[in-house]
N, C-alpha and C. Protein backbone atom coordinates (compact mmCIF):
# COMPACT_ATOMS: atom_id res chain seq x y z
N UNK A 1 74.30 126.32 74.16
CA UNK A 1 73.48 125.62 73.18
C UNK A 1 74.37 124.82 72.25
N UNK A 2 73.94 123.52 71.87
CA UNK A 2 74.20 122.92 70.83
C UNK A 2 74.43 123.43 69.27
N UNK A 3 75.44 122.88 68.18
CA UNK A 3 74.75 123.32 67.48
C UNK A 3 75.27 122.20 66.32
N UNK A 4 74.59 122.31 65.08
CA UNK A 4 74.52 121.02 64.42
C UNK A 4 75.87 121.74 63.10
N UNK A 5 76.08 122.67 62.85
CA UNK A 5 77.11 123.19 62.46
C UNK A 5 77.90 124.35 62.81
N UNK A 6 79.20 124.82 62.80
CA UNK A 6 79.80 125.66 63.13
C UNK A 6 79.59 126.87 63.19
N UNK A 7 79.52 128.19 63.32
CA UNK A 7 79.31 129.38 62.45
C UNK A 7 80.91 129.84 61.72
N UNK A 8 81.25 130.06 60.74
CA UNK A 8 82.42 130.01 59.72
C UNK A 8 83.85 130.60 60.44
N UNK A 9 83.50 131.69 61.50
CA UNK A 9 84.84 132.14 61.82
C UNK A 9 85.23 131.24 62.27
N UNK A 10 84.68 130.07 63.16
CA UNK A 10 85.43 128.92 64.01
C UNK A 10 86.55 128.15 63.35
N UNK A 11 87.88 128.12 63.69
CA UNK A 11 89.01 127.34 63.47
C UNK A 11 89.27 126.41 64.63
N UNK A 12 90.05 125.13 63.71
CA UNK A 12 90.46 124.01 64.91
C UNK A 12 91.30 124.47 65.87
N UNK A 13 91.41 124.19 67.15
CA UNK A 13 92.28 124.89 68.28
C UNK A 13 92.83 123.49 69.03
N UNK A 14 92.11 122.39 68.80
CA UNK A 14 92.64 121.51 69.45
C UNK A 14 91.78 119.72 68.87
N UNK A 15 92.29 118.73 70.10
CA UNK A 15 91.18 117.67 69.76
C UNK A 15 92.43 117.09 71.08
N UNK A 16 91.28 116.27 71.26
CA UNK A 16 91.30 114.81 72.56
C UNK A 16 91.47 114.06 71.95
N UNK A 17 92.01 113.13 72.02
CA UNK A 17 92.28 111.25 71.28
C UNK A 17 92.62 110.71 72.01
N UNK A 18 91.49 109.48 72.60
CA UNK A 18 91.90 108.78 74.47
C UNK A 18 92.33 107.61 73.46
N UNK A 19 92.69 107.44 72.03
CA UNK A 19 92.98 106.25 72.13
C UNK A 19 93.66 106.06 70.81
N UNK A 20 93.99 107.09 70.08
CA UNK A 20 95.04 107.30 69.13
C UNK A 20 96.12 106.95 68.73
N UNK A 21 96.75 106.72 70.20
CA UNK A 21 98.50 106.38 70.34
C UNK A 21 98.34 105.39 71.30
N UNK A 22 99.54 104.71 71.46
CA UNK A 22 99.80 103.84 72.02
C UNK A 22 99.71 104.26 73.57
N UNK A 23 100.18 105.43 73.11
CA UNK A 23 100.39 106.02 74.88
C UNK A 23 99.22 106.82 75.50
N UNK A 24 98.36 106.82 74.64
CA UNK A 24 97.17 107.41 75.26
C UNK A 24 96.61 106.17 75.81
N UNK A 25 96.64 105.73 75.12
CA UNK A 25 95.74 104.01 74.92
C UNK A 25 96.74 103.46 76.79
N UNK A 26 97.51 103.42 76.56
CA UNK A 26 98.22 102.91 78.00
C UNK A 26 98.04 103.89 78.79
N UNK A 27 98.19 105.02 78.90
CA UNK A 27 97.67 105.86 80.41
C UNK A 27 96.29 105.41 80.77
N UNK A 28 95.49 105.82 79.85
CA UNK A 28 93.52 105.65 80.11
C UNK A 28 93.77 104.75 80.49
N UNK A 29 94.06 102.90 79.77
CA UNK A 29 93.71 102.02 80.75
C UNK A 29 94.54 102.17 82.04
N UNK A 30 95.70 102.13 81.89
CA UNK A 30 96.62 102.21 83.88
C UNK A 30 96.20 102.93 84.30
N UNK A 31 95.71 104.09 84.09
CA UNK A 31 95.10 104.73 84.89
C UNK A 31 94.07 104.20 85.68
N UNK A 32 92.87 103.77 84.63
CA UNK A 32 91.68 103.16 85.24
C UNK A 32 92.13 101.81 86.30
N UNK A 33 93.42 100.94 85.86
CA UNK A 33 93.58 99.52 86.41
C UNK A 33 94.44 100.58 87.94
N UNK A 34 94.66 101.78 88.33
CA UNK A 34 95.46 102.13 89.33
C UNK A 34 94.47 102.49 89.93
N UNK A 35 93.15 103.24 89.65
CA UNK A 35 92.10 103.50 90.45
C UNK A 35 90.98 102.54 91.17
N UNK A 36 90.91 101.67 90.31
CA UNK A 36 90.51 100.17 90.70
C UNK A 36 91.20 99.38 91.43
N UNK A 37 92.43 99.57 91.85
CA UNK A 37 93.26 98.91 92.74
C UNK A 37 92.98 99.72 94.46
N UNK A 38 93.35 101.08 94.00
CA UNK A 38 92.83 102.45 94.84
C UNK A 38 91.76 101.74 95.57
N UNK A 39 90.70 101.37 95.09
CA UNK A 39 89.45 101.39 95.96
C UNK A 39 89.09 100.18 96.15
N UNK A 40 89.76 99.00 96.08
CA UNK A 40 89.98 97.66 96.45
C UNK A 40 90.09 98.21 97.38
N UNK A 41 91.84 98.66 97.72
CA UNK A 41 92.53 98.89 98.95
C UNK A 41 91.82 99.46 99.88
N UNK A 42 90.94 100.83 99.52
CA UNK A 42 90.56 101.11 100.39
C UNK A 42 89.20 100.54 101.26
N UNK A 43 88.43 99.93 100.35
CA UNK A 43 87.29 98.99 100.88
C UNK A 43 87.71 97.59 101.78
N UNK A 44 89.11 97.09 101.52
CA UNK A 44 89.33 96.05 102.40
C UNK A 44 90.00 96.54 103.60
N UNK A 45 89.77 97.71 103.80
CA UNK A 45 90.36 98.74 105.04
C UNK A 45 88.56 98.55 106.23
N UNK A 46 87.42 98.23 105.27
CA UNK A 46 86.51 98.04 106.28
C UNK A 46 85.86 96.61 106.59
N UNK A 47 84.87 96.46 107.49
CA UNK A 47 84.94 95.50 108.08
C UNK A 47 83.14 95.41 107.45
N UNK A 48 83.25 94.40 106.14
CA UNK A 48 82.12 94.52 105.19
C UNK A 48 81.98 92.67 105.28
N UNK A 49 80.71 92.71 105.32
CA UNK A 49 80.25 91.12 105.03
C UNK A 49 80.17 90.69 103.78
N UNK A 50 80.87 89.32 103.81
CA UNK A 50 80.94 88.39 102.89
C UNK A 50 79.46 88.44 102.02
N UNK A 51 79.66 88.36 100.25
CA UNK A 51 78.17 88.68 100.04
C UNK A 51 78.00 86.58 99.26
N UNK A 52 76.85 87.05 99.07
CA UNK A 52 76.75 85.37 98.15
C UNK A 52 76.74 85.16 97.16
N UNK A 53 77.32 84.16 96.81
CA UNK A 53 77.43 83.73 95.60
C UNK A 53 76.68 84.39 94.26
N UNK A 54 75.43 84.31 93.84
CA UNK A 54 74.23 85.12 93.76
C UNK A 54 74.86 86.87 93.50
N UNK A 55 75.30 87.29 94.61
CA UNK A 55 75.16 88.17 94.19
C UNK A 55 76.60 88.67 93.58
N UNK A 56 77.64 87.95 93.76
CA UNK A 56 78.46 87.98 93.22
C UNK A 56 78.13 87.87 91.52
N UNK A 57 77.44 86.60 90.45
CA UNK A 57 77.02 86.16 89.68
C UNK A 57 75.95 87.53 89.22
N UNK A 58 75.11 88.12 89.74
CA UNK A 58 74.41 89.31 90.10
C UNK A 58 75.56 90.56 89.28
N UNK A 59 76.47 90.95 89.78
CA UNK A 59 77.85 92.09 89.66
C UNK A 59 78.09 91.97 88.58
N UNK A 60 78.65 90.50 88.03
CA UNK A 60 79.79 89.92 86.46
C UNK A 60 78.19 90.43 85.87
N UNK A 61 77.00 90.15 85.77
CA UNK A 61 75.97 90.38 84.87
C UNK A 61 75.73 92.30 84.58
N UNK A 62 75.79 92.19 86.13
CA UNK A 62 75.23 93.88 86.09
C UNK A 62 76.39 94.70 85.70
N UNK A 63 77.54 94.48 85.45
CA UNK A 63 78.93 95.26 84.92
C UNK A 63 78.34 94.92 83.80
N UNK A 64 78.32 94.21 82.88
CA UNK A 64 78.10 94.26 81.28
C UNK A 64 76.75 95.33 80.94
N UNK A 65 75.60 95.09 81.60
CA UNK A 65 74.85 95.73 81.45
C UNK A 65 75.03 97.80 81.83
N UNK A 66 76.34 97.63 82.89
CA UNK A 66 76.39 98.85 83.71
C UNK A 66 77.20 99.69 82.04
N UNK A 67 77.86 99.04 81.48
CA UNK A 67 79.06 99.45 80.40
C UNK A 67 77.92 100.13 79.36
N UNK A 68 76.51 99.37 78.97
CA UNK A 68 75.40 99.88 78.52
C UNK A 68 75.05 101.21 78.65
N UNK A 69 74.81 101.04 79.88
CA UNK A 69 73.86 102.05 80.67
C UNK A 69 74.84 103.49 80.97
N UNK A 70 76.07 103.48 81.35
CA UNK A 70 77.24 104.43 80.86
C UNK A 70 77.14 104.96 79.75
N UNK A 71 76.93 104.51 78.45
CA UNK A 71 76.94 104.98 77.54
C UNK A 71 75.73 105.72 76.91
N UNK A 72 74.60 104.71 77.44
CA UNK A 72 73.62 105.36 76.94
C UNK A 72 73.29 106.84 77.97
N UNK A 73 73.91 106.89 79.36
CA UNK A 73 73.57 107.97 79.86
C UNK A 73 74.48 109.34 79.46
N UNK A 74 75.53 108.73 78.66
CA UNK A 74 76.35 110.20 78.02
C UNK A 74 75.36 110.58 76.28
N UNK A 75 74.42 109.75 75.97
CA UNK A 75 74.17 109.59 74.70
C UNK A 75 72.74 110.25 74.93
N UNK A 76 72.05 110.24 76.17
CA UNK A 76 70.91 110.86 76.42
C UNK A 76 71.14 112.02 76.95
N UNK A 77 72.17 112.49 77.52
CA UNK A 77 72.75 113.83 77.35
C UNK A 77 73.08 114.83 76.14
N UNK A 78 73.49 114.10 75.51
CA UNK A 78 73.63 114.48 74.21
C UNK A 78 72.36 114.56 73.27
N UNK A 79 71.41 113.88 73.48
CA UNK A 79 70.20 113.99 72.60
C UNK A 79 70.05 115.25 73.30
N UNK A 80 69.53 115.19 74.86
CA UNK A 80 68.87 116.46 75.44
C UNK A 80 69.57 117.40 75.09
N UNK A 81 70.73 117.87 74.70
CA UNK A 81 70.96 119.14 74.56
C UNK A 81 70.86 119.41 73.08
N UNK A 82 71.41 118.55 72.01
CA UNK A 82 71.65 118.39 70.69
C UNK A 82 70.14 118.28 70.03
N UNK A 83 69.16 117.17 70.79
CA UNK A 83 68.26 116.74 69.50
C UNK A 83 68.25 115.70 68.38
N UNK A 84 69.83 115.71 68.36
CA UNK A 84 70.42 114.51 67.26
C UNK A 84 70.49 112.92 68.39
N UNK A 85 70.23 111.96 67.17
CA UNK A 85 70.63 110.62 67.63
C UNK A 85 71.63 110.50 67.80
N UNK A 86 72.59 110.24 68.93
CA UNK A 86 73.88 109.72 69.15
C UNK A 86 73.98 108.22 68.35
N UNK A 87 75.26 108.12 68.41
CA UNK A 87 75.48 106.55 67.50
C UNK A 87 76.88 105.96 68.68
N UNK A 88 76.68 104.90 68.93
CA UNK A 88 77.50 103.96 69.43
C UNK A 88 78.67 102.86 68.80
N UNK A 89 79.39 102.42 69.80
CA UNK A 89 80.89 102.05 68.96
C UNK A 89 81.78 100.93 70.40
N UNK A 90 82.45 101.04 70.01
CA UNK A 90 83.30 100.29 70.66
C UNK A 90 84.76 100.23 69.69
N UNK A 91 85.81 100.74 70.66
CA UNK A 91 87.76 101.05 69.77
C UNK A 91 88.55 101.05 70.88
N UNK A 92 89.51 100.59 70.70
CA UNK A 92 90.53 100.55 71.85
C UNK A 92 90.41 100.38 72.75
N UNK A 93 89.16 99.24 72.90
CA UNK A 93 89.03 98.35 74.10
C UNK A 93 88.04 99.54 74.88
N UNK A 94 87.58 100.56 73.96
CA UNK A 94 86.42 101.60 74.73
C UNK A 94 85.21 101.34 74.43
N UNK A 95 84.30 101.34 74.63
CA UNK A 95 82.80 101.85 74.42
C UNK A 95 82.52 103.15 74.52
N UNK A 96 81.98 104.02 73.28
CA UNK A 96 81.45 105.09 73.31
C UNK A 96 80.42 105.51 73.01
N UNK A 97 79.78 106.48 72.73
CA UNK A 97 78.72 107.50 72.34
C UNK A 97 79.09 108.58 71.49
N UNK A 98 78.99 108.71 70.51
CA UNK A 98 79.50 109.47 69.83
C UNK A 98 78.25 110.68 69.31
N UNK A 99 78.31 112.22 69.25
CA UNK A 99 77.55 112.43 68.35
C UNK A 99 78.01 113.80 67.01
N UNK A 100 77.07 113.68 66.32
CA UNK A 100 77.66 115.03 64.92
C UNK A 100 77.52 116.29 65.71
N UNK A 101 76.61 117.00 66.71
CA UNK A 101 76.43 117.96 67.13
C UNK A 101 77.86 118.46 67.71
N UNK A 102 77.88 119.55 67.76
CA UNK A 102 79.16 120.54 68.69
C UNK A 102 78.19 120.93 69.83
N UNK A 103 79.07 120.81 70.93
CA UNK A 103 78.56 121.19 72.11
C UNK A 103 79.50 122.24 73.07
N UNK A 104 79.01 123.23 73.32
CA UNK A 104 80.16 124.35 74.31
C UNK A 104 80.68 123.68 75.84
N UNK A 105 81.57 124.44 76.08
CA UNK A 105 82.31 123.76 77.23
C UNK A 105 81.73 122.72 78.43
N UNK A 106 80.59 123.74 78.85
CA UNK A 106 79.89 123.55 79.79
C UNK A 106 78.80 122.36 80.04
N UNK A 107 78.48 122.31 78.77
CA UNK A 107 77.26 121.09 77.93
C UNK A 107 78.38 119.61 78.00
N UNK A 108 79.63 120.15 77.21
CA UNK A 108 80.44 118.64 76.89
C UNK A 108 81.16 118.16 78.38
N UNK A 109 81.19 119.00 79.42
CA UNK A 109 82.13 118.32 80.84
C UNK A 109 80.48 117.91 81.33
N UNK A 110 79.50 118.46 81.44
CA UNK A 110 78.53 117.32 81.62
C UNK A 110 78.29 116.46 81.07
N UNK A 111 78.01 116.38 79.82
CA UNK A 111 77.99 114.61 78.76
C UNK A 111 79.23 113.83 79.64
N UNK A 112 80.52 114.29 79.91
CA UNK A 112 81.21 113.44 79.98
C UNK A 112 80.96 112.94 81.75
N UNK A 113 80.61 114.15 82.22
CA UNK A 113 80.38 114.14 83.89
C UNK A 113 79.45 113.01 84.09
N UNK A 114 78.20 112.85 83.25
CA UNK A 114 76.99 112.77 83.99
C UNK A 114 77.20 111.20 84.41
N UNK A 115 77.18 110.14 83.78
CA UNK A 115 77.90 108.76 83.83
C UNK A 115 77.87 108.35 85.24
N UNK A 116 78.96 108.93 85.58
CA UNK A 116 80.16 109.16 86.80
C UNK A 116 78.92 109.08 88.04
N UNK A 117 78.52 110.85 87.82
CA UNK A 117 77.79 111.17 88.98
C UNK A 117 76.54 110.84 89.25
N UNK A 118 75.57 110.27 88.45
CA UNK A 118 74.17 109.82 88.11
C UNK A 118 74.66 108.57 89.11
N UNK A 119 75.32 107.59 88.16
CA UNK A 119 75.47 105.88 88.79
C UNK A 119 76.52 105.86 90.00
N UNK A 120 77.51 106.98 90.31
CA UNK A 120 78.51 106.81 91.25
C UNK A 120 76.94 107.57 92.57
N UNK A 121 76.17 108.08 92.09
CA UNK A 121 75.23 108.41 93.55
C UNK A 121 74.49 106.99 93.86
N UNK A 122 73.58 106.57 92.49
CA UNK A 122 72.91 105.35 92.76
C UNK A 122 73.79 103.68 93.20
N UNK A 123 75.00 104.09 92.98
CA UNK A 123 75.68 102.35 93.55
C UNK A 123 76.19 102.94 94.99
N UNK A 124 76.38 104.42 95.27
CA UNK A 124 76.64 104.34 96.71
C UNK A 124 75.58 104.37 97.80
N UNK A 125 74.35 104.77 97.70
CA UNK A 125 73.67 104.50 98.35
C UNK A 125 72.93 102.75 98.41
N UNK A 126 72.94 102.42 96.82
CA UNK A 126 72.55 100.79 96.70
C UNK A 126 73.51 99.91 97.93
N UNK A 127 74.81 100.05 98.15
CA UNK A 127 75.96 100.04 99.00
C UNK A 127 75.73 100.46 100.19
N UNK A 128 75.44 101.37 100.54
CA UNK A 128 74.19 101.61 101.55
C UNK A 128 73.65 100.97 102.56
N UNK A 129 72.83 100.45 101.82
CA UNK A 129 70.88 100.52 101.88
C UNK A 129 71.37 98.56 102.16
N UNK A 130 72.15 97.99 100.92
CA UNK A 130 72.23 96.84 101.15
C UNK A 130 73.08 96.35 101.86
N UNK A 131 73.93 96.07 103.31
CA UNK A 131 75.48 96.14 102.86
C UNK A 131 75.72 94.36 102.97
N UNK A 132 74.39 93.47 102.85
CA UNK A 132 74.94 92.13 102.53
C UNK A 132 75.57 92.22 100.95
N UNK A 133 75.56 93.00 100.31
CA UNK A 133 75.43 92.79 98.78
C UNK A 133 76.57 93.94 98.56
N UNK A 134 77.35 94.35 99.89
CA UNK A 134 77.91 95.42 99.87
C UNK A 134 79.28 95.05 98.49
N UNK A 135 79.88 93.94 98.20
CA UNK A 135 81.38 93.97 97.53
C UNK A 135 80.71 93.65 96.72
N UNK A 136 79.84 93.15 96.06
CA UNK A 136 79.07 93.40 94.27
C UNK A 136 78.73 94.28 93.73
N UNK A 137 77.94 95.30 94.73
CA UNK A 137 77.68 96.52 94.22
C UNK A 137 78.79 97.26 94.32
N UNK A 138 79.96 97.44 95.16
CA UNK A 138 80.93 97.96 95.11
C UNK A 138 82.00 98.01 93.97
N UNK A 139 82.00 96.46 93.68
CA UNK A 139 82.61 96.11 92.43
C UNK A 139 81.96 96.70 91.17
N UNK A 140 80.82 96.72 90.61
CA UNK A 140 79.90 97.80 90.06
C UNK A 140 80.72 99.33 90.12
N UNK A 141 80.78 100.16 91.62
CA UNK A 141 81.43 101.11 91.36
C UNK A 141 82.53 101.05 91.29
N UNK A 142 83.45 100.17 91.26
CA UNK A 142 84.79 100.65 90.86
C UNK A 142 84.81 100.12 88.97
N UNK A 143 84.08 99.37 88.50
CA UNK A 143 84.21 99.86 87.01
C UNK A 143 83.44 101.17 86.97
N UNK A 144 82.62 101.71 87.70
CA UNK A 144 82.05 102.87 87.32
C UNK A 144 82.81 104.29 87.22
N UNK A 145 83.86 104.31 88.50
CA UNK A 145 85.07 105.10 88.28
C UNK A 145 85.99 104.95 87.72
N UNK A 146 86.49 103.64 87.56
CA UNK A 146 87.63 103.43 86.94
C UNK A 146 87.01 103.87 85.46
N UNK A 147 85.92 103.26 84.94
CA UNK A 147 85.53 102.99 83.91
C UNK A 147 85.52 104.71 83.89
N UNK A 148 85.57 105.71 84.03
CA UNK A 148 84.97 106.94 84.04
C UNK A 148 86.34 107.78 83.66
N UNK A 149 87.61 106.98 84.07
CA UNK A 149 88.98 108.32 83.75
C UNK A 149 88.98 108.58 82.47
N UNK A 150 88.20 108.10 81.00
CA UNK A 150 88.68 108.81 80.28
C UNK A 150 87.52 110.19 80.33
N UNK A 151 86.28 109.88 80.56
CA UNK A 151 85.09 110.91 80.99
C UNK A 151 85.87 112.39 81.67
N UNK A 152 86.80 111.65 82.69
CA UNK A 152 87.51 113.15 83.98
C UNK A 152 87.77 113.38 83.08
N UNK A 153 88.82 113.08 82.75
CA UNK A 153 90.28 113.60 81.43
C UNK A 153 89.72 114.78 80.28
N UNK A 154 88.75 113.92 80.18
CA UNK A 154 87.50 114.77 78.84
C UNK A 154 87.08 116.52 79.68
N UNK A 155 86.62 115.97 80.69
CA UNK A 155 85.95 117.32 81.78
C UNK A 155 87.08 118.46 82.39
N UNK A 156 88.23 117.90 82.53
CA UNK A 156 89.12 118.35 82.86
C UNK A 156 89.89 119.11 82.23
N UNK A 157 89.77 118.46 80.51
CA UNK A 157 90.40 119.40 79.70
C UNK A 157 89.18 120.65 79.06
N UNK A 158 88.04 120.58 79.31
CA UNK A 158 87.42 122.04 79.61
C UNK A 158 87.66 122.61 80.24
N UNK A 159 88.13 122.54 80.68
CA UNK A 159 88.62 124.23 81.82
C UNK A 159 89.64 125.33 81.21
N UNK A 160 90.80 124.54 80.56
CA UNK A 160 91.67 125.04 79.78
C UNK A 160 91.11 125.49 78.25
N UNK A 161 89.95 125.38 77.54
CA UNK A 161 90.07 125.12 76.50
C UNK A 161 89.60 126.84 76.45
N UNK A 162 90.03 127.74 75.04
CA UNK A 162 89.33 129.29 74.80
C UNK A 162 87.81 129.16 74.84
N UNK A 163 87.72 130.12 75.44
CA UNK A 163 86.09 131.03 75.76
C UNK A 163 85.69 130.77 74.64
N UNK A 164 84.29 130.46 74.65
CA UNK A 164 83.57 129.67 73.24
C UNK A 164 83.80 128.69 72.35
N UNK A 165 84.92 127.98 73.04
CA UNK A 165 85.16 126.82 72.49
C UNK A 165 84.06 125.46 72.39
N UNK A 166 83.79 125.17 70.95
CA UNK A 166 82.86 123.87 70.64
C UNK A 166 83.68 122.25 70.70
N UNK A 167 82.74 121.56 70.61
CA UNK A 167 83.26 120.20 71.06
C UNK A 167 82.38 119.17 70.20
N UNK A 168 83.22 118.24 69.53
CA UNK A 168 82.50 117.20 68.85
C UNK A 168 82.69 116.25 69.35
N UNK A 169 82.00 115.08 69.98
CA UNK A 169 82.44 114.03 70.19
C UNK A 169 82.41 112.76 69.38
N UNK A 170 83.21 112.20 68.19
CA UNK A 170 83.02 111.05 67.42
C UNK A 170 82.66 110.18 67.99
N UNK A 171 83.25 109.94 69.33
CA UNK A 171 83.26 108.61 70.04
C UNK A 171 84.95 108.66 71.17
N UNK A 172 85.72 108.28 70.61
CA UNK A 172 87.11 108.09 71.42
C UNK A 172 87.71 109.19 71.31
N UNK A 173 87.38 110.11 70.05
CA UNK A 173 88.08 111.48 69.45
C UNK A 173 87.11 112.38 69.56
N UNK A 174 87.51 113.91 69.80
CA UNK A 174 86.74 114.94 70.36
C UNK A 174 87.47 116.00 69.33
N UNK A 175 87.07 117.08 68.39
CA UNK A 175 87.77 118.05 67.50
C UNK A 175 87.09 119.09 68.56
N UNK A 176 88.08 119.97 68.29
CA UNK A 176 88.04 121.45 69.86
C UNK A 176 88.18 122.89 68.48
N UNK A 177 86.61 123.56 68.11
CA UNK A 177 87.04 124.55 67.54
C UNK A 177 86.60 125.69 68.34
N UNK A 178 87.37 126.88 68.43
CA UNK A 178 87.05 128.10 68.67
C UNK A 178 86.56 129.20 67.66
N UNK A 179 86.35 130.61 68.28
CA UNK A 179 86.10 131.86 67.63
C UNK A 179 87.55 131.94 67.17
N UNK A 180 87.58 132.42 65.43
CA UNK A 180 89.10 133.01 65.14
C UNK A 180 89.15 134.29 66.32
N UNK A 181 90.09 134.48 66.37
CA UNK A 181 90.96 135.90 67.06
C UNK A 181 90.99 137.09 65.70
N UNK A 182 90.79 138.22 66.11
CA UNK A 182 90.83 139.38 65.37
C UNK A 182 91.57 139.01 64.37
N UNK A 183 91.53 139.57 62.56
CA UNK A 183 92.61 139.59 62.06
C UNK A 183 93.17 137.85 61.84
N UNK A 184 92.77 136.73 62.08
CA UNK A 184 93.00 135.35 62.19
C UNK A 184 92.08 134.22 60.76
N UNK A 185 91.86 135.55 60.35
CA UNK A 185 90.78 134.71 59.23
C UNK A 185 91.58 134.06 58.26
């Protein structure tokens, strides 16, 4: 469960910052510009038809709109579990969702999951279903993954974090509090 404030034993144990430092700020994007290269490579490994113009013009539109729809699907996650209005942003060349609620491990690697796996199901079957339109919609998913490493990074560092650990998400910055430990007050 969500919750809209702490209960008092909780102390800070950690925090995420995809965009704090210089060097966070340069992994997230190379990262994302190495995974987007990744799946160039591997899509010009098949033997996919030329799409048209159209729908090329179609992709550059539906990426701006897709950067939207990313956000608002980590932000309607966050209502559903929270209740609270998420608030939106844009820093370090990110777009986020930010909200006041704390959310436990399990709740925050889905907010960050859902993005990913919601639109990475619907552009692979769209890819599919269409395959004249196959390298627009494709292009679609590779900002959708690429666009998604700081989301892993986020999901990934739940696994490690202490048993009952809460999660805030501002937006680019995440504060990580736990239960004090016996005697830790």
């Amino acid at each position: 469960m969500s919750l809209r404030e702490l209960p008092e034993n909780y102390r800070p144990c950690g925090k995420i910052d995809l965009v704090g430092t210089r060097r966070a700020a340069l992994c997230l994007h190379g990262s994302a510009m190495l995974i987007a290269a990744a799946m160039v490579l591997i899509a010009l490994r098949g033997d996919h038809m030329r799409a048209p113009l159209w729908a090329w013009a179609l992709a550059c539109a539906g990426y701006l709109a897709y950067i939207a729809l990313h956000e608002w699907t980590h932000a309607l996650i966050m209502y559903l579990f929270s209740g609270e209005k998420p608030r939106f942003g844009f820093e370090g060349g990110c777009a986020f969702a930010g909200a006041a609620a704390w959310f436990n491990r399990g709740q925050y690697a889905l907010i960050a999951l859902a993005p990913l796996l919601i639109w990475g199901a619907i552009l692979w079957a769209a890819c599919a279903r269409f395959p004249a339109a196959f390298w627009p919609l494709y292009a679609l998913q590779i900002g959708n993954v690429s666009g998604s490493v700081g989301d892993l990074y986020c999901a990934a560092r739940m696994i490690s974090l202490p048993r009952g650990a809460m999660i805030q998400d501002s937006g680019t910055r995440m504060a990580v509090h736990a239960p004090a430990q016996d005697g830790e007050l």
